[in-house]
Protein backbone atom coordinates (compact mmCIF):
# COMPACT_ATOMS: atom_id res chain seq x y z
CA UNK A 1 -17.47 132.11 120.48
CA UNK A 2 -16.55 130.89 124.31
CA UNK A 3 -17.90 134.67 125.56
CA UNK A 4 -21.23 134.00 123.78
CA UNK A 5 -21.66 130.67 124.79
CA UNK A 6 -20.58 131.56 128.61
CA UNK A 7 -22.92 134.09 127.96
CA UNK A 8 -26.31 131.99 127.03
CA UNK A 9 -25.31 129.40 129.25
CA UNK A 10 -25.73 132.07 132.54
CA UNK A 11 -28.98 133.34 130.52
CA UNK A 12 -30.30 130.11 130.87
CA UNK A 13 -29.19 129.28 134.07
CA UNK A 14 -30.30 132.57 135.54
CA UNK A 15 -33.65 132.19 134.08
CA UNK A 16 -33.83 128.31 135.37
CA UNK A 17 -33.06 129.88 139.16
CA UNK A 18 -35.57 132.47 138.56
CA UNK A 19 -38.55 129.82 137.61
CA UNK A 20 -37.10 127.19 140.62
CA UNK A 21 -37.43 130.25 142.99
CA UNK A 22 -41.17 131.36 141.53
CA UNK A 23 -42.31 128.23 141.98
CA UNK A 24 -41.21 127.81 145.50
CA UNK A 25 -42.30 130.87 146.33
CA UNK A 26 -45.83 130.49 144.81
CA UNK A 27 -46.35 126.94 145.81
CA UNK A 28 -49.23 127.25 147.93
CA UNK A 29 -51.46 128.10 145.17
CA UNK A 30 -49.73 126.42 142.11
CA UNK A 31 -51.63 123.29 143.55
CA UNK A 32 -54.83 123.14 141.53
CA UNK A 33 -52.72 124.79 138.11
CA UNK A 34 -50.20 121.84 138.25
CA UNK A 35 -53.49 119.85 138.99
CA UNK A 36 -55.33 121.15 135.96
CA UNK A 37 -52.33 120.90 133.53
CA UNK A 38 -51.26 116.92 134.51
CA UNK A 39 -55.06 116.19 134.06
CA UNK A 40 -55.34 117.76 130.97
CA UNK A 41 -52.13 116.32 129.68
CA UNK A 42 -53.39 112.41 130.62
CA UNK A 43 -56.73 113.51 128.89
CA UNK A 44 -55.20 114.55 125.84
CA UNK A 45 -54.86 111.14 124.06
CA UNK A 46 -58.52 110.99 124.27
CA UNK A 47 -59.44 114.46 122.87
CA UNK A 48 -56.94 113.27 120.10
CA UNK A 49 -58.97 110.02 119.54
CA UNK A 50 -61.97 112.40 119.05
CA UNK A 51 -60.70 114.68 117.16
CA UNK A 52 -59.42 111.87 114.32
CA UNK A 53 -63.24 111.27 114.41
CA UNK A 54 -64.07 114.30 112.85
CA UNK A 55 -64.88 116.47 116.39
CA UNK A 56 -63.60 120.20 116.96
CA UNK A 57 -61.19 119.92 119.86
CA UNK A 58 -63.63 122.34 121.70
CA UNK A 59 -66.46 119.25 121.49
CA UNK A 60 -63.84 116.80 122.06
CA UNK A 61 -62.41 118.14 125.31
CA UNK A 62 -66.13 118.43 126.24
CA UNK A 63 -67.08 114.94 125.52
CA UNK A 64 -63.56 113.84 127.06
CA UNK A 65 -64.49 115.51 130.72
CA UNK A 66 -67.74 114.65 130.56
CA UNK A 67 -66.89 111.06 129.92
CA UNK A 68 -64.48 111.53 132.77
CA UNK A 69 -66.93 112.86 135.26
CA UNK A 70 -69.88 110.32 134.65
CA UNK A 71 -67.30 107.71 135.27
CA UNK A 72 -65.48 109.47 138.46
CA UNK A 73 -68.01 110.85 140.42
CA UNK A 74 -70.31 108.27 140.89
CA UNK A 75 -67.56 105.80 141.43
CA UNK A 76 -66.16 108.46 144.32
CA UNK A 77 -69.60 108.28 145.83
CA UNK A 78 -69.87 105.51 145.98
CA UNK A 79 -66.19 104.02 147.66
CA UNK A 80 -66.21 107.20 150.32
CA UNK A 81 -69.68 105.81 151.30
CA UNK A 82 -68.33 102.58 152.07
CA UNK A 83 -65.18 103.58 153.85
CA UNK A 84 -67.33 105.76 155.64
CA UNK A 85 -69.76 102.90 156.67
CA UNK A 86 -66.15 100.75 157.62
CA UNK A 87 -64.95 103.25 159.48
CA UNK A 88 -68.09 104.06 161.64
CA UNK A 89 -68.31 100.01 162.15
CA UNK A 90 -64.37 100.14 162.97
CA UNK A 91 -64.42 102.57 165.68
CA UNK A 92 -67.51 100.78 167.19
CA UNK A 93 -65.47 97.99 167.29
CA UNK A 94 -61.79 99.14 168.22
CA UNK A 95 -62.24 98.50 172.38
CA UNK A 96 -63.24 94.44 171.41
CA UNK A 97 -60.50 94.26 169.11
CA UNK A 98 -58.13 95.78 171.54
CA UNK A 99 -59.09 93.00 173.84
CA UNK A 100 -58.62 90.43 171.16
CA UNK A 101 -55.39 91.45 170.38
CA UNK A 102 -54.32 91.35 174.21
CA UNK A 103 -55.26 88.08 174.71
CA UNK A 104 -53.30 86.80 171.68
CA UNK A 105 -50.08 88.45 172.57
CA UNK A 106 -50.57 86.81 176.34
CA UNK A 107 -48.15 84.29 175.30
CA UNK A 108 -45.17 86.58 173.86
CA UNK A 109 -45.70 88.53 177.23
CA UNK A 110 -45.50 85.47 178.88
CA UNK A 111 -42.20 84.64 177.21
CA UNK A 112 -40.70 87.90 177.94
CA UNK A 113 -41.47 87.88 181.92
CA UNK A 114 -39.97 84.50 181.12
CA UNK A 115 -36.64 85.75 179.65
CA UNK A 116 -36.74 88.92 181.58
CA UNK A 117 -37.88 88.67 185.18
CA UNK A 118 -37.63 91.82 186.05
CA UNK A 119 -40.85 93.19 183.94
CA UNK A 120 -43.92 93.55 185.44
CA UNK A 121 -46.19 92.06 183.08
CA UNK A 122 -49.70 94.24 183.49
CA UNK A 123 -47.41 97.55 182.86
CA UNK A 124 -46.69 95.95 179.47
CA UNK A 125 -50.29 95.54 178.81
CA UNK A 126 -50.87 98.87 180.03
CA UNK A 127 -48.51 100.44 177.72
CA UNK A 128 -49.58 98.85 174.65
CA UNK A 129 -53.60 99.29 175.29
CA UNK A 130 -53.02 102.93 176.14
CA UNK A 131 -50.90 103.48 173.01
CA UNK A 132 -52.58 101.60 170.61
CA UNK A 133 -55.98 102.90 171.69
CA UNK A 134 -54.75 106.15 171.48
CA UNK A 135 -52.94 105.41 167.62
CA UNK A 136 -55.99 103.93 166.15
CA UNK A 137 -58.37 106.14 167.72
CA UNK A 138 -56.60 109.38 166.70
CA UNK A 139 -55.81 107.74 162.84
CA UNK A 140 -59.70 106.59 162.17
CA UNK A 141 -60.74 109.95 163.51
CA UNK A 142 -58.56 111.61 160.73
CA UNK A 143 -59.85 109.77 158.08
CA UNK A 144 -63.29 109.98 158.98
CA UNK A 145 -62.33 113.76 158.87
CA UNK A 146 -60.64 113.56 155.47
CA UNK A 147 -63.78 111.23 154.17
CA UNK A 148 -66.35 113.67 155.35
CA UNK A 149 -64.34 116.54 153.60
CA UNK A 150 -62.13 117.69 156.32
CA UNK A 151 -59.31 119.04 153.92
CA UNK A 152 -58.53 123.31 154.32
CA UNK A 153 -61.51 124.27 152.47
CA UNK A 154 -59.91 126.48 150.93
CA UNK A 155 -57.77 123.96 149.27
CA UNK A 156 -60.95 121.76 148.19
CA UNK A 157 -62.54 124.83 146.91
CA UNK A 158 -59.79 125.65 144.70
CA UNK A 159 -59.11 122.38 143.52
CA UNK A 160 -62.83 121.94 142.42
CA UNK A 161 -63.26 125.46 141.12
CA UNK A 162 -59.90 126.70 139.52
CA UNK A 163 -59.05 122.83 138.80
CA UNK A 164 -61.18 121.90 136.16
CA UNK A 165 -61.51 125.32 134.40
CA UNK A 166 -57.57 124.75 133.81
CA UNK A 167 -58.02 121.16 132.59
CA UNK A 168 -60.70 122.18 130.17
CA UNK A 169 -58.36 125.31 128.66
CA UNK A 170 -55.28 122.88 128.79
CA UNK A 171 -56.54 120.25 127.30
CA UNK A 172 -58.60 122.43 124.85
CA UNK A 173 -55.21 124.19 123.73
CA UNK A 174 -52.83 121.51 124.15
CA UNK A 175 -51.79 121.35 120.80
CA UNK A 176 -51.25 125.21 120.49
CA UNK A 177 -49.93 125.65 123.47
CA UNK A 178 -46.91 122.86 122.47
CA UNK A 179 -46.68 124.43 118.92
CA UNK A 180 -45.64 127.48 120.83
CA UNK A 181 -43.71 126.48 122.93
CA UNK A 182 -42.06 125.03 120.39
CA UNK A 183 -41.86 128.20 118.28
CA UNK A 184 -39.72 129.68 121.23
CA UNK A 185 -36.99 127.29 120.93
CA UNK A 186 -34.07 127.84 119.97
CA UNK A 187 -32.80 127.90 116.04
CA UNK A 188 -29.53 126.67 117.07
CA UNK A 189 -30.62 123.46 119.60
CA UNK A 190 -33.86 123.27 118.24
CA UNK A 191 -33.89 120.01 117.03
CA UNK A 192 -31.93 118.23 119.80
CA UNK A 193 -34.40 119.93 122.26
CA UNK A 194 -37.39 118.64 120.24
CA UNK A 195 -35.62 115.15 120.13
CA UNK A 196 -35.08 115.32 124.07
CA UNK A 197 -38.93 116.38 124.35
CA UNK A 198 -40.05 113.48 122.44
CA UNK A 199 -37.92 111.05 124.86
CA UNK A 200 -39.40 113.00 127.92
CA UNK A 201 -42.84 112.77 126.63
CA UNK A 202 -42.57 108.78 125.44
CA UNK A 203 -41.48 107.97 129.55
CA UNK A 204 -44.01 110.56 131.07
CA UNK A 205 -46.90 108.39 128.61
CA UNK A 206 -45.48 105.12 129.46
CA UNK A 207 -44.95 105.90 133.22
CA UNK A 208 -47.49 108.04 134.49
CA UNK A 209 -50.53 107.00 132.34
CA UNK A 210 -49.51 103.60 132.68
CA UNK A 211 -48.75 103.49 136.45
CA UNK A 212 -52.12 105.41 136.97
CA UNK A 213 -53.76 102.66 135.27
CA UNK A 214 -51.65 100.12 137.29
CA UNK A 215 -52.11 101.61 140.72
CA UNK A 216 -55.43 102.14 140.09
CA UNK A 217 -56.75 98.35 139.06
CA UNK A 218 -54.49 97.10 141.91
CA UNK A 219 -56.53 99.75 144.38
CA UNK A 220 -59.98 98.10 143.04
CA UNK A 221 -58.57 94.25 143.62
CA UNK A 222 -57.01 95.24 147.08
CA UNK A 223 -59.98 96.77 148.17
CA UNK A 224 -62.75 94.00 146.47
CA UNK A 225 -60.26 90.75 147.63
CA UNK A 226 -60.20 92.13 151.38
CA UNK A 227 -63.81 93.63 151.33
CA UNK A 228 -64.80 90.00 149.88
CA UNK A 229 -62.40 88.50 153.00
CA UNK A 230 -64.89 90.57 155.40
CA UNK A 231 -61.74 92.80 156.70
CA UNK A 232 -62.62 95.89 158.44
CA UNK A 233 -61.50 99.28 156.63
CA UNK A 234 -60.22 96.71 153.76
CA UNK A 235 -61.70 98.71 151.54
CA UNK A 236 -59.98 102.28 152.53
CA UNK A 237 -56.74 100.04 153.04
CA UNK A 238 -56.66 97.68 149.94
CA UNK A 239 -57.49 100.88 148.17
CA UNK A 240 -54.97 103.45 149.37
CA UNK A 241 -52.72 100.45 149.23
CA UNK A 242 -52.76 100.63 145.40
CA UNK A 243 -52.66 103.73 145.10
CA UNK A 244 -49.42 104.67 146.66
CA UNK A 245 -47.97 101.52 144.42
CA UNK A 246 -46.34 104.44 142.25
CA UNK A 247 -43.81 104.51 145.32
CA UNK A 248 -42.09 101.04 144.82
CA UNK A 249 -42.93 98.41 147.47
CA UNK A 250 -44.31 101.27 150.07
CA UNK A 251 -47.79 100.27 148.67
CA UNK A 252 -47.91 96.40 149.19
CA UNK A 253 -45.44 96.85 152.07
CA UNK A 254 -48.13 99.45 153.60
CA UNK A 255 -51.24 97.77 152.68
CA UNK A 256 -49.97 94.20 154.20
CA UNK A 257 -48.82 94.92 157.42
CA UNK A 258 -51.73 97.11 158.47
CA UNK A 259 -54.40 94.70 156.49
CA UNK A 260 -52.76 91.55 158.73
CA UNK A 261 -52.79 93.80 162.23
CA UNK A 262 -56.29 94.38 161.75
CA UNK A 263 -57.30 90.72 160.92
CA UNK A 264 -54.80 89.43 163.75
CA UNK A 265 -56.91 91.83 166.21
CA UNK A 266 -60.27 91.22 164.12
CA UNK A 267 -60.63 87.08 163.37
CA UNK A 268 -60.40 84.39 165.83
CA UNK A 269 -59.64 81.46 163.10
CA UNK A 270 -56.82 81.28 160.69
CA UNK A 271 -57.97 80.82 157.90
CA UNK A 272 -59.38 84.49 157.22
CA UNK A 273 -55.73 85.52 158.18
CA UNK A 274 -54.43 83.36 155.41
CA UNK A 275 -56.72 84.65 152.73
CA UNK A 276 -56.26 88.36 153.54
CA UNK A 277 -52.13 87.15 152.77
CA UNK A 278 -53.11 85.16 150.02
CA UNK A 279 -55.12 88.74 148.32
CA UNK A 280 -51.84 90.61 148.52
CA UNK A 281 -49.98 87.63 147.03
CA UNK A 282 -52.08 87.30 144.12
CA UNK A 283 -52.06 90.96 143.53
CA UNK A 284 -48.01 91.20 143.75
CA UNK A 285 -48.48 88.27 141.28
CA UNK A 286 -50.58 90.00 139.02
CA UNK A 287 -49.17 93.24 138.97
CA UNK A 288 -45.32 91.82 138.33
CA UNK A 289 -46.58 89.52 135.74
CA UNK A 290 -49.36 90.96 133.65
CA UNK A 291 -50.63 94.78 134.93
CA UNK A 292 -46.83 96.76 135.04
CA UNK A 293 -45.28 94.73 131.70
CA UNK A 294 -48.33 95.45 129.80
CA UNK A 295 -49.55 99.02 130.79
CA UNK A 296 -45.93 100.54 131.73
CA UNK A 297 -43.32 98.45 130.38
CA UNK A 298 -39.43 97.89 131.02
CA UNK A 299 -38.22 100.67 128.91
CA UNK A 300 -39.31 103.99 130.89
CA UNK A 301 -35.86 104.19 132.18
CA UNK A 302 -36.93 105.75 135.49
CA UNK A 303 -35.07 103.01 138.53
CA UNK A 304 -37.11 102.73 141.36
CA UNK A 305 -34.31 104.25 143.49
CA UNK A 306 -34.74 107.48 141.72
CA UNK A 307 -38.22 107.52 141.81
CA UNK A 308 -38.12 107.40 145.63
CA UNK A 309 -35.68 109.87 146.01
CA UNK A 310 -37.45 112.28 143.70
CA UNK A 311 -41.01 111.86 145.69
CA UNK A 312 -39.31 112.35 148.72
CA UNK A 313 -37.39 115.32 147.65
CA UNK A 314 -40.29 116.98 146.40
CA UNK A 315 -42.33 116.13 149.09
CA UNK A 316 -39.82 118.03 151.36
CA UNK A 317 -39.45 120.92 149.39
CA UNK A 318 -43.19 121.60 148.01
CA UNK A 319 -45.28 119.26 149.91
CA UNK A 320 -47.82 118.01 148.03
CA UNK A 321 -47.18 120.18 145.05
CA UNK A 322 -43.64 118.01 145.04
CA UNK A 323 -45.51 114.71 145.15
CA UNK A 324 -47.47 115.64 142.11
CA UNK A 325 -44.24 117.16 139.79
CA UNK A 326 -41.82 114.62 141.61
CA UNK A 327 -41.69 111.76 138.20
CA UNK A 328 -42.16 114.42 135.85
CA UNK A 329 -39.25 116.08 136.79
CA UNK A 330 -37.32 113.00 137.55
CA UNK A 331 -37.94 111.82 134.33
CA UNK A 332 -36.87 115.62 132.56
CA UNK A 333 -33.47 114.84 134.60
CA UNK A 334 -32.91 111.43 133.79
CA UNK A 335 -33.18 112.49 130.06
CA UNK A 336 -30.91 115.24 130.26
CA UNK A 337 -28.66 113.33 132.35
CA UNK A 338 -28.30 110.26 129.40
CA UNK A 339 -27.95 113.15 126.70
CA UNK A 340 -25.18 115.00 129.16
CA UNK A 341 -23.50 111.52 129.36
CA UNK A 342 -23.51 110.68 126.07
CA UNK A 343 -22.46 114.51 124.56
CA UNK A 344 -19.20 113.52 127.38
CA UNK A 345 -18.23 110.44 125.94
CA UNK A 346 -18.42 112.08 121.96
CA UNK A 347 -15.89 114.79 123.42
CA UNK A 348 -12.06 115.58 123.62
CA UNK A 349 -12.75 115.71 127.46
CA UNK A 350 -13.03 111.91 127.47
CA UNK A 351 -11.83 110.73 124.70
C-alpha cells in the first residue's frame, strides 16, 4: 500500500515538474493563450446569465464579447487619445517646469550650502536639471511609444489575433472543458479535489473579478479627480495608478508621489497641490470603505504579503506571463497549503 502510494505520489510529482518546465520553456508564446483563457474565465458568469435566458452558449459567448467590445474599444480610444494629447502638452512643457521646480528647491539648496559649506551650490543645480531632464524626457518618450503602439509587434499582433479566438473557444466550451477535466480525476481523491476546486474557484471569483472591478473604478476616479484638478499626465497617472492597486499600496503609493512631483513642478499656488492630495485621500477612503468590502470582500484568504511575493516571483521567472498567473497560482497554493495543514493536524504525526 506504501509502494503504490510512493509510487503515484512521484507520478504526480514527475508530471507537475514536467508541466512547470513546459511552461517555462514555452513562455514566450503562452502569453496571448493564458490571455484568452483568464478572459474567457471572467466572461463566463455572463455567458451563464445568458444562457439561463434561454440562449445557446454559442449566441451567448457572442453577445457576451460583443457586449465587451462595444464597451472596451471605444472607451480605449478614447483615454489613449487623451494621454496622448497630455503627453504631447507635457513634453512641451517639461523645460518651464524644470525651471519651476529649481526655483522652489532654492531654499533647501540654500540650507544645505548652509549646513555644508563645502558644496558648490550651481553643481547641485546642475546635477539635478541634467538628471531630471534626462528621467522625464526618456520616461514620456516611452510612453508616448507604448501609447502610439510601440509594443514588439509581434506581441500586439498575437495578442489581438490568437487572443480573442481563444477567449471565444474558452468561453464557448467552458463548461465542457471543466466537465472533463473533471472526468480525469481521480476515483480515489475525487471528491476532495472537487471540494479544493470549488474553494480555489470561490477566491479566484471573489479576488480577481472583484479586484478588476476595484482597480478599475479607482483608475476612472484617479484619472477624472486629477484631470478635473488640471494636472498634467493625471489622466495616464491617476489611471495606471488604479490599475496596479491589485499590488497592495504600490498603486496609491505610485500614483501620489509622482501626481504631487508634477503639481510641485507644475502650480505656483497651493491650493491645486492640496486638492491633487485631497483626490488620492478620498479615493483611499472610498476604496477601504465601500469599493474592496463590497466587490472583493474579507474572506478571499489571499494576505497582501503573499500576493506581493507571488507577483514578484512570477514576474522574475515568466515576466509578464508571471504577472498574469501570479494570484491564480497563489491562490491554488494557499488552498492546498490550508488543506495540507489541516490533513497534519487530523494525523498520528501531530497528534
Amino acid at each position: 500500500m506504501v509502494g503504490k502510494r510512493n509510487r503515484n505520489l512521484m507520478i504526480w510529482l514527475t508530471l507537475f515538474v514536467l508541466f512547470c518546465a513546459a511552461v517555462y520553456v514555452l513562455r514566450s508564446v503562452l502569453m496571448p493563450f493564458v490571455a484568452g483563457i483568464i478572459i474567457g474565465y471572467l466572461l463566463d458568469p455572463w455567458a451563464s446569465k445568458f444562457e439561463k435566458w434561454g440562449m445557446s452558449r454559442t449566441w451567448a459567448t457572442i453577445l457576451t464579447i460583443l457586449l465587451v467590445i462595444l464597451i472596451l474599444v471605444p472607451a480605449l480610444i478614447a483615454l489613449f487619445g487623451i494621454i496622448d494629447s497630455q503627453l504631447g502638452h507635457f513634453l512641451g512643457v517639461l523645460p518651464q517646469y524644470l525651471s519651476s521646480f529649481l526655483k522652489k528647491i532654492e531654499p533647501v539648496i540654500a540650507g544645505l550650502q548652509d549646513r555644508f559649506p563645502a558644496l558648490e551650490p550651481e553643481r547641485i543645480r546642475e546635477a539635478i536639471r541634467g538628471n531630471m531632464d534626462n528621467t522625464m524626457k526618456v520616461a514620456a518618450g516611452v510612453l508616448r511609444k507604448v501609447v502610439s503602439g510601440g509594443f514588439a509587434w509581434v506581441n500586439i499582433i498575437s495578442l489581438l489575433l490568437i487572443t480573442p479566438v481563444v477567449a471565444f473557444y474558452m468561453l464557448r466550451d467552458w463548461d465542457a472543458f471543466v466537465a472533463k477535466v473533471d472526468d480525469l480525476l481521480p476515483k480515489s481523491s475525487k471528491k476532495s479535489i472537487e471540494k479544493q476546486a470549488k474553494e480555489i474557484d470561490g477566491i479566484l471569483s471573489s479576488f480577481i473579478r472583484g479586484q478588476l472591478s476595484v482597480c478599475v473604478l479607482l483608475g476612472l476616479f484617479y484619472a477624472i479627480g486629477l484631470y478635473i484638478v488640471g494636472l498634467d499626465l493625471g489622466v495616464l497617472v491617476g489611471f495606471v495608478a488604479g490599475i496596479i492597486s491589485f499590488i497592495p499600496y504600490v498603486g496609491s503609493i505610485f500614483g501620489f508621489v509622482v501626481s504631487l512631483g508634477i503639481a510641485f513642478a507644475q502650480f505656483d499656488t497651493w491650493m491645486p497641490i492640496a486638492q491633487v492630495v485631497g483626490v488620492f485621500m478620498v479615493g483611499q477612503f472610498i476604496e477601504g470603505n465601500f469599493l474592496t468590502p463590497n466587490l472583493v470582500g474579507d474572506s478571499v484568504g489571499l494576505h497582501p504579503v503573499w500576493i506581493m511575493f507571488a507577483l514578484l516571483a512570477g514576474g522574475v521567472l515568466l515576466g509578464f506571463l508571471g504577472l498574469m498567473i501570479a494570484v491564480p497560482v497563489a491562490a491554488i497554493i494557499g488552498v492546498l497549503v490550508r488543506h495540507a495543514i489541516i490533513n497534519y493536524k487530523e494525523s498520528s504525526l501531530y497528534k
